[in-house]
C-alpha atoms as a PDB file:
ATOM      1  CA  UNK A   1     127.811  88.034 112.375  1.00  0.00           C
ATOM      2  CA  UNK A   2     125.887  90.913 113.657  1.00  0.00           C
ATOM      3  CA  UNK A   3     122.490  90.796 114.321  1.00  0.00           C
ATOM      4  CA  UNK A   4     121.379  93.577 111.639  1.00  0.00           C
ATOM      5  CA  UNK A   5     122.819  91.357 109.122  1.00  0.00           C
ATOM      6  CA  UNK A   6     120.759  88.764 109.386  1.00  0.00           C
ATOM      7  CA  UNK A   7     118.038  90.844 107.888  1.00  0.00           C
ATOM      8  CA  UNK A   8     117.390  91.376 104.029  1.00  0.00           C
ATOM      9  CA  UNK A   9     117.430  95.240 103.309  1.00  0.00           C
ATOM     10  CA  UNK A  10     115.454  97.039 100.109  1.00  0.00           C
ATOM     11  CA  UNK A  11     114.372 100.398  99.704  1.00  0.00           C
ATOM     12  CA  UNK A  12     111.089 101.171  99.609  1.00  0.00           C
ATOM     13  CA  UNK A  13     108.485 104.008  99.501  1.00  0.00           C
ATOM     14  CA  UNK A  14     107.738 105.960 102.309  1.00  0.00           C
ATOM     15  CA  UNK A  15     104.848 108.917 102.293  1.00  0.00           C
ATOM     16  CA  UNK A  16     104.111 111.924 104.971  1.00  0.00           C
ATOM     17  CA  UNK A  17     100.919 110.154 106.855  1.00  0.00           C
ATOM     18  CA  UNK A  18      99.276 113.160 107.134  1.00  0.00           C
ATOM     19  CA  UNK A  19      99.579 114.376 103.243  1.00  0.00           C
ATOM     20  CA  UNK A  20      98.456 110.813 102.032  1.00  0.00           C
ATOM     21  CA  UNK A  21      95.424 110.773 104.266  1.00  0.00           C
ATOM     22  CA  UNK A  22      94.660 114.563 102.708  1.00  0.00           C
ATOM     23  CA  UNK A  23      95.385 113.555  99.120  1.00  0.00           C
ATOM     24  CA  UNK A  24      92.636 110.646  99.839  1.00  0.00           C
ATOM     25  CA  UNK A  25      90.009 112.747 101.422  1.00  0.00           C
ATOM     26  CA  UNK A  26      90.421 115.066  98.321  1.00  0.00           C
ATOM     27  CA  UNK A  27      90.166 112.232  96.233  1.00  0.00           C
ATOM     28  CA  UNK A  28      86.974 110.573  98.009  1.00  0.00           C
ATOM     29  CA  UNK A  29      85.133 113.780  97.834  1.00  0.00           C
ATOM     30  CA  UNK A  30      86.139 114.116  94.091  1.00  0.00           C
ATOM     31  CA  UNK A  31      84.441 110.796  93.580  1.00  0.00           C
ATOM     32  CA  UNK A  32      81.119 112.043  95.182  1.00  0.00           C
ATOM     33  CA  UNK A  33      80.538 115.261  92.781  1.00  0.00           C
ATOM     34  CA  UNK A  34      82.224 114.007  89.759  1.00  0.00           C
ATOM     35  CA  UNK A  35      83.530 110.075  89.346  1.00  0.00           C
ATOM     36  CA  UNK A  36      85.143 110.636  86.248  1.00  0.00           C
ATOM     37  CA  UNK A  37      87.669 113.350  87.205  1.00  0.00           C
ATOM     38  CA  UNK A  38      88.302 111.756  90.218  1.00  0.00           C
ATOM     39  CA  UNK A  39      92.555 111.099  90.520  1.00  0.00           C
ATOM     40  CA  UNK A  40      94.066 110.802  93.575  1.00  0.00           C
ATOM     41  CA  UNK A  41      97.333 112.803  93.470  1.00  0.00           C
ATOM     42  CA  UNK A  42      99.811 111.497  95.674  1.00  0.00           C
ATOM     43  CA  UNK A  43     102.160 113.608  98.017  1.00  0.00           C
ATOM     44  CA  UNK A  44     105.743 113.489  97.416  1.00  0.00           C
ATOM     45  CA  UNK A  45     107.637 110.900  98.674  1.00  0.00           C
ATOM     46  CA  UNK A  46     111.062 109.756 100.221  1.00  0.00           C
ATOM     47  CA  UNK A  47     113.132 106.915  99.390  1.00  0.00           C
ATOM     48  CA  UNK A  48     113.809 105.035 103.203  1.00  0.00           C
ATOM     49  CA  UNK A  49     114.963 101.245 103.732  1.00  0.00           C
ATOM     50  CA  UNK A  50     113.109  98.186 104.836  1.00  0.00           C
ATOM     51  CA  UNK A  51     114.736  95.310 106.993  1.00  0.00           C
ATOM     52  CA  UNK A  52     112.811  91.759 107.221  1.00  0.00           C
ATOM     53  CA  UNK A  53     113.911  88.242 107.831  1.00  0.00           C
ATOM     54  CA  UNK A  54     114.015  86.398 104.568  1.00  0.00           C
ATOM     55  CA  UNK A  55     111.618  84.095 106.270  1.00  0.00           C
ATOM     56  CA  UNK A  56     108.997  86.999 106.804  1.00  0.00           C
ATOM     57  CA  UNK A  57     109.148  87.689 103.312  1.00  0.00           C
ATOM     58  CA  UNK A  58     105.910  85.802 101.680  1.00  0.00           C
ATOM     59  CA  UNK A  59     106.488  86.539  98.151  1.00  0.00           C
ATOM     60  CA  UNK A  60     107.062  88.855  95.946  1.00  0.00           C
ATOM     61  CA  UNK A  61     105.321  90.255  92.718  1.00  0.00           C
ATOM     62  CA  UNK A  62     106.438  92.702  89.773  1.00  0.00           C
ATOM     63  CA  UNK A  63     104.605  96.230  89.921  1.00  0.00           C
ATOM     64  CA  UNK A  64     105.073  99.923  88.713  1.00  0.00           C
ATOM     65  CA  UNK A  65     104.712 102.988  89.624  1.00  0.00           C
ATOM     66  CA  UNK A  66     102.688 106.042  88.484  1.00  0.00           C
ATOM     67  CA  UNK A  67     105.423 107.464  86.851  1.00  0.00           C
ATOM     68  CA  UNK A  68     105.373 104.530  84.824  1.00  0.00           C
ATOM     69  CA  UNK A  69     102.689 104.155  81.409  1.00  0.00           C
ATOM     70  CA  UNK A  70     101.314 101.008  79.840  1.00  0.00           C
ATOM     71  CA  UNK A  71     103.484 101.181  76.904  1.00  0.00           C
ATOM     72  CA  UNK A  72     107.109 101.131  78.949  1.00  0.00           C
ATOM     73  CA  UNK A  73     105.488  98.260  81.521  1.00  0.00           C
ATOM     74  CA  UNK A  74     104.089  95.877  78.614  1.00  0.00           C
ATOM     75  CA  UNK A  75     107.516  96.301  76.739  1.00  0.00           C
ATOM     76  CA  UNK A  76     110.196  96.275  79.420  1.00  0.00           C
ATOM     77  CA  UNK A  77     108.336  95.443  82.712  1.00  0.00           C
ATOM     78  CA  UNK A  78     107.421  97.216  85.888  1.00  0.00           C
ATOM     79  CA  UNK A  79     109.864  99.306  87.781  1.00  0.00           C
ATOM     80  CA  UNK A  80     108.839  98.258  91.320  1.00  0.00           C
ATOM     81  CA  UNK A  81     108.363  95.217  92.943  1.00  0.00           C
ATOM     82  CA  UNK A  82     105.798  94.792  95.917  1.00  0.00           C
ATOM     83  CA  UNK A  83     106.962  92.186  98.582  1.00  0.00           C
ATOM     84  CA  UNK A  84     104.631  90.542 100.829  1.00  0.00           C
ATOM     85  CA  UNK A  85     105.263  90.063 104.292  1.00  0.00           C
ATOM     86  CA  UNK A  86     104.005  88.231 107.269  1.00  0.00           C
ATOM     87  CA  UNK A  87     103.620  90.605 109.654  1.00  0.00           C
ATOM     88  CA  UNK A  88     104.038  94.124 107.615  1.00  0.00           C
ATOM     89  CA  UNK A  89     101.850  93.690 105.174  1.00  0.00           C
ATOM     90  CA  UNK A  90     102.542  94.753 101.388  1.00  0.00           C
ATOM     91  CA  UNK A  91     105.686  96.739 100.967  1.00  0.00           C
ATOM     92  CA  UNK A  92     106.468  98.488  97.606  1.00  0.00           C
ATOM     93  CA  UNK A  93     110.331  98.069  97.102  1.00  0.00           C
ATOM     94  CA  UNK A  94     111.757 100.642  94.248  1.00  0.00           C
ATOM     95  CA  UNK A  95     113.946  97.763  92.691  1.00  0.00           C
ATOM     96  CA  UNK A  96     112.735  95.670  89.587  1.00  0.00           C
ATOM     97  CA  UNK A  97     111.501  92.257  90.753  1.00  0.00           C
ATOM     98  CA  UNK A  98     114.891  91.206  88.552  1.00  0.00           C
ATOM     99  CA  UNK A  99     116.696  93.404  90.977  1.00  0.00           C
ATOM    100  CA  UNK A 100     115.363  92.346  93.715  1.00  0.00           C
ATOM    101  CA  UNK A 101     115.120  88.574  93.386  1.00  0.00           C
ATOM    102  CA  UNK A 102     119.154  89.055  92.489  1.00  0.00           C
ATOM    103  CA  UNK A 103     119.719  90.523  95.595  1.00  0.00           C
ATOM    104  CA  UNK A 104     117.680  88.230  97.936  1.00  0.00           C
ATOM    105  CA  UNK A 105     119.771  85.388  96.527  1.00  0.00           C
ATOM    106  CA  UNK A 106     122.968  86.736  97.266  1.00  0.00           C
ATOM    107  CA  UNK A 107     121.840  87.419 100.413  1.00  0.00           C
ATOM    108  CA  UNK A 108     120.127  83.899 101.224  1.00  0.00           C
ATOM    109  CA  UNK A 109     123.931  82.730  99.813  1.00  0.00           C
ATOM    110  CA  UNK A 110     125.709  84.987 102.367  1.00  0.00           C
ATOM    111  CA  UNK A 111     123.706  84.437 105.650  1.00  0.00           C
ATOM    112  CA  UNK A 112     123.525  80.458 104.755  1.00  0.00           C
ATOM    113  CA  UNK A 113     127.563  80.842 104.154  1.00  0.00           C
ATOM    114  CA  UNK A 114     127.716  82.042 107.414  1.00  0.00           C
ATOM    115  CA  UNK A 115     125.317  80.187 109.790  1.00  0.00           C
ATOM    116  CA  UNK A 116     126.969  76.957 107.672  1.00  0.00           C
ATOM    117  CA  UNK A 117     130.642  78.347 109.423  1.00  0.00           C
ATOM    118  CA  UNK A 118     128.977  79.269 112.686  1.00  0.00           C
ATOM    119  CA  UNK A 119     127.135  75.701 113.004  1.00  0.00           C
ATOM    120  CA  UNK A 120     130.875  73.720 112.561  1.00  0.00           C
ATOM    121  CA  UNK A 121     132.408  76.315 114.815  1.00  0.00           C
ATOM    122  CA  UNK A 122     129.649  75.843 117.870  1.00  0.00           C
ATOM    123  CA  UNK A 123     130.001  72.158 116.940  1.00  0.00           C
ATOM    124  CA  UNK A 124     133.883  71.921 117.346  1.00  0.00           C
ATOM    125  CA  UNK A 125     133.513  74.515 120.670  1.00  0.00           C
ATOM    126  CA  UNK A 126     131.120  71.865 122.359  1.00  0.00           C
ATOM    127  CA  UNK A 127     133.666  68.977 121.017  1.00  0.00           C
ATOM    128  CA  UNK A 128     136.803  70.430 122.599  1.00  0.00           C
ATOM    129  CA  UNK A 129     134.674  71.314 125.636  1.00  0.00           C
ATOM    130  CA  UNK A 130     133.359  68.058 126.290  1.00  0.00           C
ATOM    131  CA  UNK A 131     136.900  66.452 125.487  1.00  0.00           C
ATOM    132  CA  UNK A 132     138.586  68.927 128.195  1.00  0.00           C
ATOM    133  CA  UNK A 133     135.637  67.596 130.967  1.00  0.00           C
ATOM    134  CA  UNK A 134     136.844  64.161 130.302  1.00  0.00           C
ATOM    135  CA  UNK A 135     138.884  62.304 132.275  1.00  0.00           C
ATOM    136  CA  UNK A 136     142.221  62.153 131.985  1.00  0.00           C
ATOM    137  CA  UNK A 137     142.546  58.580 131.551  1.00  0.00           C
ATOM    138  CA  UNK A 138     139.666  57.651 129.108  1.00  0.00           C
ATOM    139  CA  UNK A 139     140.879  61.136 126.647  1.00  0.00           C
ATOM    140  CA  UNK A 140     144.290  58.823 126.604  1.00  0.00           C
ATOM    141  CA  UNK A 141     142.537  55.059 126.181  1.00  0.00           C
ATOM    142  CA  UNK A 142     140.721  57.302 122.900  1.00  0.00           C
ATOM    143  CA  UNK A 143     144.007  57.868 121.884  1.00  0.00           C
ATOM    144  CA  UNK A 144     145.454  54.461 122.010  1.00  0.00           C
ATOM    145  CA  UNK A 145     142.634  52.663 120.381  1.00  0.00           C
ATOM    146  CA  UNK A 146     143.926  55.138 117.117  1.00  0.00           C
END
């Protein structure tokens, strides 16, 4: 197994730093002269991926995005799901929490597949090495108490 795939991967949101902390300065000053016009408009965005341990992963929780109006959530649900983390904080991943909780459970299945295989194999490595350390004689009194 290679170490990048013991790590759950989602796509998330990702905004230019710079533009986002401009769109919020507009904002903030919007709210000074005139609260009820006030919108933040949000830069454009890129779609990147996120890699975590499932054990980092907190919980999760279904969301939507701004493209998204009341009608479409209350009738077929939100279109994002944000996922809580231990040590990154809230990340908005652009699955449906459907979507996502589909693919963290194939993914739990996988990686405890294969740490299930790798614990048996490290078990029967240490077996056959401690049998080889033996001495001869007591590997064949083992074998002819069988």
């Amino acid at each position: 197994m290679k170490l990048t795939d013991r790590y759950f991967r989602f796509p998330i949101k990702v905004y230019d730093g710079w533009e986002l902390t401009k769109a919020m300065i507009k904002e903030e000053k919007q709210l000074e002269s005139d609260p009820e016009e006030a919108q933040l408009e949000l830069p454009s965005w890129v779609q990147c991926w996120q890699r975590v341990r499932p054990s980092e992963i907190l919980g999760w929780s279904e969301n939507f995005s701004r493209e998204s109006n009341f009608e479409e959530v209350a009738s077929k649900g939100g279109d994002m799901t944000m996922v809580e983390t231990k040590h990154l904080g809230m990340l908005p991943c652009l699955w449906t929490i459907r979507e996502f909780e589909d693919r963290l459970n194939i993914f739990y299945d996988k990686s405890k597949q294969v740490s299930t295989n790798s614990i048996k194999t490290s078990r029967f490595t240490r077996m056959v090495f401690f049998i080889k350390r033996m001495p001869h004689n007591f590997v064949s009194w083992l074998s002819d108490k069988n």
